[in-house]
Protein backbone atom coordinates (compact mmCIF):
# COMPACT_ATOMS: atom_id res chain seq x y z
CA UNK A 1 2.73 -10.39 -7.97
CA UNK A 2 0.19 -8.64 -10.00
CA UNK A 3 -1.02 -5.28 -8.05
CA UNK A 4 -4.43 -5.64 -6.96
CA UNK A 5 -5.42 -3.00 -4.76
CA UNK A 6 -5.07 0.41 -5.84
CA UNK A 7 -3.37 3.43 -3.02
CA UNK A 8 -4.12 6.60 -3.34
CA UNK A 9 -3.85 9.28 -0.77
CA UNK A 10 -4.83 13.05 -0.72
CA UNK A 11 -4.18 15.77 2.20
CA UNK A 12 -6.83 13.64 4.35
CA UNK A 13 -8.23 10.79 3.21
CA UNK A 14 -5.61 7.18 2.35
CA UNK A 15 -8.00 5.46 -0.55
CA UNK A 16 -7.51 1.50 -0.44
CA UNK A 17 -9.53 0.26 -3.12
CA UNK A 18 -9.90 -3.11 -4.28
CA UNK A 19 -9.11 -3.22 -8.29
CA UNK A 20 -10.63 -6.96 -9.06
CA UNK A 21 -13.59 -5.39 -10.65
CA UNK A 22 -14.05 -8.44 -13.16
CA UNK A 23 -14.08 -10.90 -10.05
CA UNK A 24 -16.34 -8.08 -8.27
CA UNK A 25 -13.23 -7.12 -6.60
CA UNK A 26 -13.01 -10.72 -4.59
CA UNK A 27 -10.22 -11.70 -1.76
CA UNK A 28 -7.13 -13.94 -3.00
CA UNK A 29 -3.89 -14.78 -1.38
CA UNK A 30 -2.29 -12.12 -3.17
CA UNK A 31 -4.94 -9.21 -2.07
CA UNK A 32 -4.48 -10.40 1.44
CA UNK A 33 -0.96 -10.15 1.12
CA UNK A 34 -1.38 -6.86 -0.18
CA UNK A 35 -4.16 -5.41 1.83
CA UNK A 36 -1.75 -6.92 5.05
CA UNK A 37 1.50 -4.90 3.72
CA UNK A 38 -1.00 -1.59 3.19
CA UNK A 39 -1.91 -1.79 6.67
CA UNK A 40 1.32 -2.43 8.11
CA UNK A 41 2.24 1.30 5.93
CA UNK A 42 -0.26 2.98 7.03
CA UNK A 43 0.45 2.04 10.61
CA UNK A 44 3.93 3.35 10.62
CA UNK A 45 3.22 6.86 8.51
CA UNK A 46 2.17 9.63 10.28
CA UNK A 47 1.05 11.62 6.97
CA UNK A 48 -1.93 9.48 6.72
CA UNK A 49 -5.01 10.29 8.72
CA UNK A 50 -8.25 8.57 8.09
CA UNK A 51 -8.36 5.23 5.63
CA UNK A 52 -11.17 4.58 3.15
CA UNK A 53 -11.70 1.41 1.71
CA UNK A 54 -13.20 0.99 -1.28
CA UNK A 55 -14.06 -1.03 -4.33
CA UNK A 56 -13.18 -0.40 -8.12
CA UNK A 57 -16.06 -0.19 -10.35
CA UNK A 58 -20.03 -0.12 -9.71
CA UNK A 59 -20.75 -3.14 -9.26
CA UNK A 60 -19.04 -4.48 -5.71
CA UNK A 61 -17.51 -3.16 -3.07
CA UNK A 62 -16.42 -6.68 -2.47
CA UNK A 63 -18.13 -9.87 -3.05
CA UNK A 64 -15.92 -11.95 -0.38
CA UNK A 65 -13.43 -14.55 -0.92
CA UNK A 66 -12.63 -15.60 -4.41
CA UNK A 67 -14.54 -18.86 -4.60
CA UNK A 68 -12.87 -19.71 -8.05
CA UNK A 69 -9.43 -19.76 -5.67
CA UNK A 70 -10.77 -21.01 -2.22
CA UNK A 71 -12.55 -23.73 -3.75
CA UNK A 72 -9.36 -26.03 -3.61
CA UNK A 73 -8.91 -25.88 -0.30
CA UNK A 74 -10.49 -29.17 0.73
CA UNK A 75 -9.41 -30.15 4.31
CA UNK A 76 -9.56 -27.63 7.46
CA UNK A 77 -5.94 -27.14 7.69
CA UNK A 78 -6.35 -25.53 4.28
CA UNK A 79 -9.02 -23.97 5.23
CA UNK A 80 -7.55 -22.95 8.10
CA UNK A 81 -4.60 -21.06 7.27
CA UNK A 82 -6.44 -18.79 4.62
CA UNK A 83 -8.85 -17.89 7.04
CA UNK A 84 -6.27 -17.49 10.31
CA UNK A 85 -4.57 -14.83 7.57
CA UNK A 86 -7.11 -13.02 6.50
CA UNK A 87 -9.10 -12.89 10.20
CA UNK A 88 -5.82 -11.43 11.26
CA UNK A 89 -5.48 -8.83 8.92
CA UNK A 90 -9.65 -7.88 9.65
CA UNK A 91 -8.30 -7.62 13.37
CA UNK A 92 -5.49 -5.39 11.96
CA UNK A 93 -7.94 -3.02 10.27
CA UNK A 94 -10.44 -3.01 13.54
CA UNK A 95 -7.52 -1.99 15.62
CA UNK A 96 -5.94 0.24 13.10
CA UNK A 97 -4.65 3.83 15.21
CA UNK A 98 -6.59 6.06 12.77
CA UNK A 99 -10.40 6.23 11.99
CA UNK A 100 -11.80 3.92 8.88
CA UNK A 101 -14.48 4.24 6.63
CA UNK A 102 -15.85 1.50 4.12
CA UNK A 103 -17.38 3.38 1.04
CA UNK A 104 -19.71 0.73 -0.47
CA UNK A 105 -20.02 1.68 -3.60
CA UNK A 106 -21.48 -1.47 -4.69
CA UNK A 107 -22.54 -5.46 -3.01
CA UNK A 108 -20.94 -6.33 -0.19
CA UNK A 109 -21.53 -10.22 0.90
CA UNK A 110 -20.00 -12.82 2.50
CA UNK A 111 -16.90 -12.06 3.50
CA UNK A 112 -16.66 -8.63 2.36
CA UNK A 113 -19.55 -7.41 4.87
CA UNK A 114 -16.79 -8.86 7.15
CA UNK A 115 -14.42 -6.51 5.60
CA UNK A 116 -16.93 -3.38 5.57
CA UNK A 117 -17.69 -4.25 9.52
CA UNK A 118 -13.90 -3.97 10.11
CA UNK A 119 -14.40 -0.64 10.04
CA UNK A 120 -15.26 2.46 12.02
CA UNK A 121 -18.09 3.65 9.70
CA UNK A 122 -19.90 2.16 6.72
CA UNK A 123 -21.18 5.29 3.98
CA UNK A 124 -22.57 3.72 1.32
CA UNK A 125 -24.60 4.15 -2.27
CA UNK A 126 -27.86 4.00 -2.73
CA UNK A 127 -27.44 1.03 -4.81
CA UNK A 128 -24.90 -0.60 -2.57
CA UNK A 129 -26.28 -3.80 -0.62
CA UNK A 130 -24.88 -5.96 2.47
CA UNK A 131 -24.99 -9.18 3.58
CA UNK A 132 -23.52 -11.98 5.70
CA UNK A 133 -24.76 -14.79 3.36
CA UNK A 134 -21.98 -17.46 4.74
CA UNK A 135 -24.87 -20.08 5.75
CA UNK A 136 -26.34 -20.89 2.47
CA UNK A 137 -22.75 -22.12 1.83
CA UNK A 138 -23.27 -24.16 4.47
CA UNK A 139 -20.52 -22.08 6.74
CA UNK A 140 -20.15 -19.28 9.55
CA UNK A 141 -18.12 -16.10 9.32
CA UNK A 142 -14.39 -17.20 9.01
CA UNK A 143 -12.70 -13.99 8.98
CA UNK A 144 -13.84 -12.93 12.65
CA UNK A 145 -17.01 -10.50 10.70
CA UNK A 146 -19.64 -12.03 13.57
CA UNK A 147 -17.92 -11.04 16.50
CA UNK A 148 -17.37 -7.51 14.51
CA UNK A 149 -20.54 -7.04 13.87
CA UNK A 150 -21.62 -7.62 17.55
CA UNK A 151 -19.45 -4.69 18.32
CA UNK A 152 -21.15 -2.24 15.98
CA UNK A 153 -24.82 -3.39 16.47
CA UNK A 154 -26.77 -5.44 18.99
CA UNK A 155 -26.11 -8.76 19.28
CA UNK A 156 -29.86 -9.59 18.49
CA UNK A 157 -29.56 -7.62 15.51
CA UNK A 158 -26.23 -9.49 14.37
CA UNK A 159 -27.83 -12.60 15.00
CA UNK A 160 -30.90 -11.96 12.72
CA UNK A 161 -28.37 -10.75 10.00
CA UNK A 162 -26.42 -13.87 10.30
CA UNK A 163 -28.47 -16.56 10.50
CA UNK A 164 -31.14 -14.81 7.66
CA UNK A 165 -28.34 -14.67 5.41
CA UNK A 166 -30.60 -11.86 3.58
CA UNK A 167 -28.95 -9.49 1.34
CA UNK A 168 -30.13 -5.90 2.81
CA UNK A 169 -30.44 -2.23 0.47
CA UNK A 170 -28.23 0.42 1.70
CA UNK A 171 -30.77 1.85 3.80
CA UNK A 172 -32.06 -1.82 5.79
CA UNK A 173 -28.75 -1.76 6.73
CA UNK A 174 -28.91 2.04 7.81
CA UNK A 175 -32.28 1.46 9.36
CA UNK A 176 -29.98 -2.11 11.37
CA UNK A 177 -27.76 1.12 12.65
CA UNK A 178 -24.64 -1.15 10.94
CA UNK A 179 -24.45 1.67 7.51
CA UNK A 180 -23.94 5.45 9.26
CA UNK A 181 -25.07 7.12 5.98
CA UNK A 182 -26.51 6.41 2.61
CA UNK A 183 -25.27 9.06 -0.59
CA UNK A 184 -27.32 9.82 -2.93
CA UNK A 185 -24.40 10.53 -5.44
CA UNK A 186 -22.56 9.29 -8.76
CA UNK A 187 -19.26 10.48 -7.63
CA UNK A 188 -19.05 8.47 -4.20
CA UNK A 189 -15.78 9.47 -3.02
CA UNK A 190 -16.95 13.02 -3.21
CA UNK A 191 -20.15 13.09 -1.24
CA UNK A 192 -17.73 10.73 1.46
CA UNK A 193 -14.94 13.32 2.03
CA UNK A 194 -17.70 16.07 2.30
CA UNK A 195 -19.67 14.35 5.08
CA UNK A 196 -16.80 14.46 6.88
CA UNK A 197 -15.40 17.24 5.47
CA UNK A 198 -15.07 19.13 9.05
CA UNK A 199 -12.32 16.38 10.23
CA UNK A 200 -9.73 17.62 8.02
CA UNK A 201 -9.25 20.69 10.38
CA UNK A 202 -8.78 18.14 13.40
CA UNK A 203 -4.75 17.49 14.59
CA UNK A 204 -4.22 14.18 13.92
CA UNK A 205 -3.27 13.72 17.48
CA UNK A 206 -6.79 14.54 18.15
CA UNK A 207 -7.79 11.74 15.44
CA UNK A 208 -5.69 9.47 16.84
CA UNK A 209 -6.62 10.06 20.09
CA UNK A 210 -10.10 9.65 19.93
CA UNK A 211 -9.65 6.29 17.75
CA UNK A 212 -7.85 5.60 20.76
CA UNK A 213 -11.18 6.11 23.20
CA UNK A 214 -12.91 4.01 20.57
CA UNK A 215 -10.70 1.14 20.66
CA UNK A 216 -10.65 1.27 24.36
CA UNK A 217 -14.56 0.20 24.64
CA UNK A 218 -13.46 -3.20 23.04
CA UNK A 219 -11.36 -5.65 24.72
CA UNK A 220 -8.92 -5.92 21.50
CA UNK A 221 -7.31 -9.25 23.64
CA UNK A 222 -11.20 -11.08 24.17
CA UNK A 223 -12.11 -10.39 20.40
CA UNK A 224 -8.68 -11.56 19.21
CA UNK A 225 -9.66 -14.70 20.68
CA UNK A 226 -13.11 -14.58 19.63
CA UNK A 227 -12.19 -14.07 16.17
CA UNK A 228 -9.80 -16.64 15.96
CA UNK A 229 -13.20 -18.77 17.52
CA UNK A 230 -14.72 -17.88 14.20
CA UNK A 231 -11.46 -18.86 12.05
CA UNK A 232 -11.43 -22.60 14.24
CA UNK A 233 -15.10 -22.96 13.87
CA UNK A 234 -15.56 -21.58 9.94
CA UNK A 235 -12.72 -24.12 9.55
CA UNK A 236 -14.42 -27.38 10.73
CA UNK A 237 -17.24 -26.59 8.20
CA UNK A 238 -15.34 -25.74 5.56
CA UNK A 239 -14.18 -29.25 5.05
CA UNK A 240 -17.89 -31.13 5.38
CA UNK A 241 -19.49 -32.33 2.51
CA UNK A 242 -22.49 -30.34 2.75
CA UNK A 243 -20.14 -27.27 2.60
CA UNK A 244 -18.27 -28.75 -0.73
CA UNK A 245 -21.24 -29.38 -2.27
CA UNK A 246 -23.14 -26.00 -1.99
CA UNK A 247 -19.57 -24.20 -3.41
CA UNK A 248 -19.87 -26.66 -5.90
CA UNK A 249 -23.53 -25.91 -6.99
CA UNK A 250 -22.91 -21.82 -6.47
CA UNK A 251 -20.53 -22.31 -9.24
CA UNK A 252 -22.11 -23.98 -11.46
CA UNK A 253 -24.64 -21.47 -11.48
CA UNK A 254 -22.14 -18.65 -12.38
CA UNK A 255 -21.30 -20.30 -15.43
């Protein structure tokens, strides 16, 4: 299996970044697969203390699932395994025992706004956008990213993001109370680990702890089954025509 998601860790920070860059670092089987075994690691070590995710390139933090793969699932039982697997390993991530951080370096749509809202905090570029866009292909959130984002903003607000399907700057989404900062910076990863530079001194018990207190303001069991709402739902539109059709014309606009 080619490697598609680049680990790197320093004395703090665990760097996940997606390495598609030519696909604008989209979701396949295999980086599900991958992105599942990462968490699973990072679970189990005790060196690692607060996960970044991150996309390779300038262009996309991630750009959702890879439509040139996803496309060929027809019916909703195909639909509905990919989307059970990867809404499971989005639950992972929420409930993950240390603190997250999505760095959007870049776009961040459909399902990779899921991925971003995963995550404790969003930082991202000034040129980094977000946006649940999942209607215009005729679809809802599959991977469990609405009931997400109703945990990190109202639900009014996640409504209006979902159903606009608008793509918003860096700081609309700041502004929404979804994005915790906004870097003006070329070097991204830099500006990231000095906003929270004054963690590093923190026990990881500490971190750990307080992720803890975080997680306990959710009912992990209720948005399990919410989320897997999503996955059931997502996967009765998948296979309509109306769904088939707009995949069909959003490719043959990329060519």
């Amino acid at each position: 299996m080619e490697n598609k998601i680049n680990l790197n860790r320093t004395d703090f920070f665990t760097y996940v970044e997606l390495n598609r860059p030519e696909k604008r670092n989209a979701i396949d089987y295999d980086v599900i697969e991958q992105l599942n075994n990462i968490l699973d690691e990072v679970k189990e070590r005790k060196e690692d203390k607060c996960l970044v995710i991150t996309g390779a390139g300038e262009e996309a933090f991630c750009s959702g699932g890879d439509l040139s793969v996803f496309h060929e699932l027809y019916t909703k039982e195909d639909a509905y395994a990919m989307l059970y697997q990867m809404g499971q390993v989005l639950f992972k991530l929420y409930a993950l025992n240390i603190p997250t951080i999505a760095l959007l370096n870049g776009l961040a749509i459909g399902g990779g706004a899921e991925l971003a809202t995963a995550c404790d905090f969003r930082l991202a570029g000034t040129r980094a956008k977000i946006g649940f866009v999942q209607g215009k292909l005729a679809i809802t959130t599959g991977w469990g990213g609405a009931s997400m984002l109703m945990e990190r903003v109202s639900p009014e607000t996640a409504m209006e993001m979902l159903l606009s399907c608008n793509i918003y700057s860096a700081q609309q989404a700041k502004d929404f109370g979804l994005v915790q900062q906004v870097l003006d910076s070329s070097d991204l990863k830099a500006a990231a680990e000095q906003h929270f530079h004054e963690w590093k001194s923190i026990p990881s018990q500490v971190l750990t702890a307080y992720k803890q207190r975080k997680l306990d303001k959710t009912d992990l069991s209720s948005l399990k089954e919410r989320i897997h709402n999503e996955v059931e739902e997502c996967s009765i539109l998948w296979e309509t025509d109306i769904h088939h059709q707009a995949v069909e014309a959003f490719r043959q606009r990329k060519r």
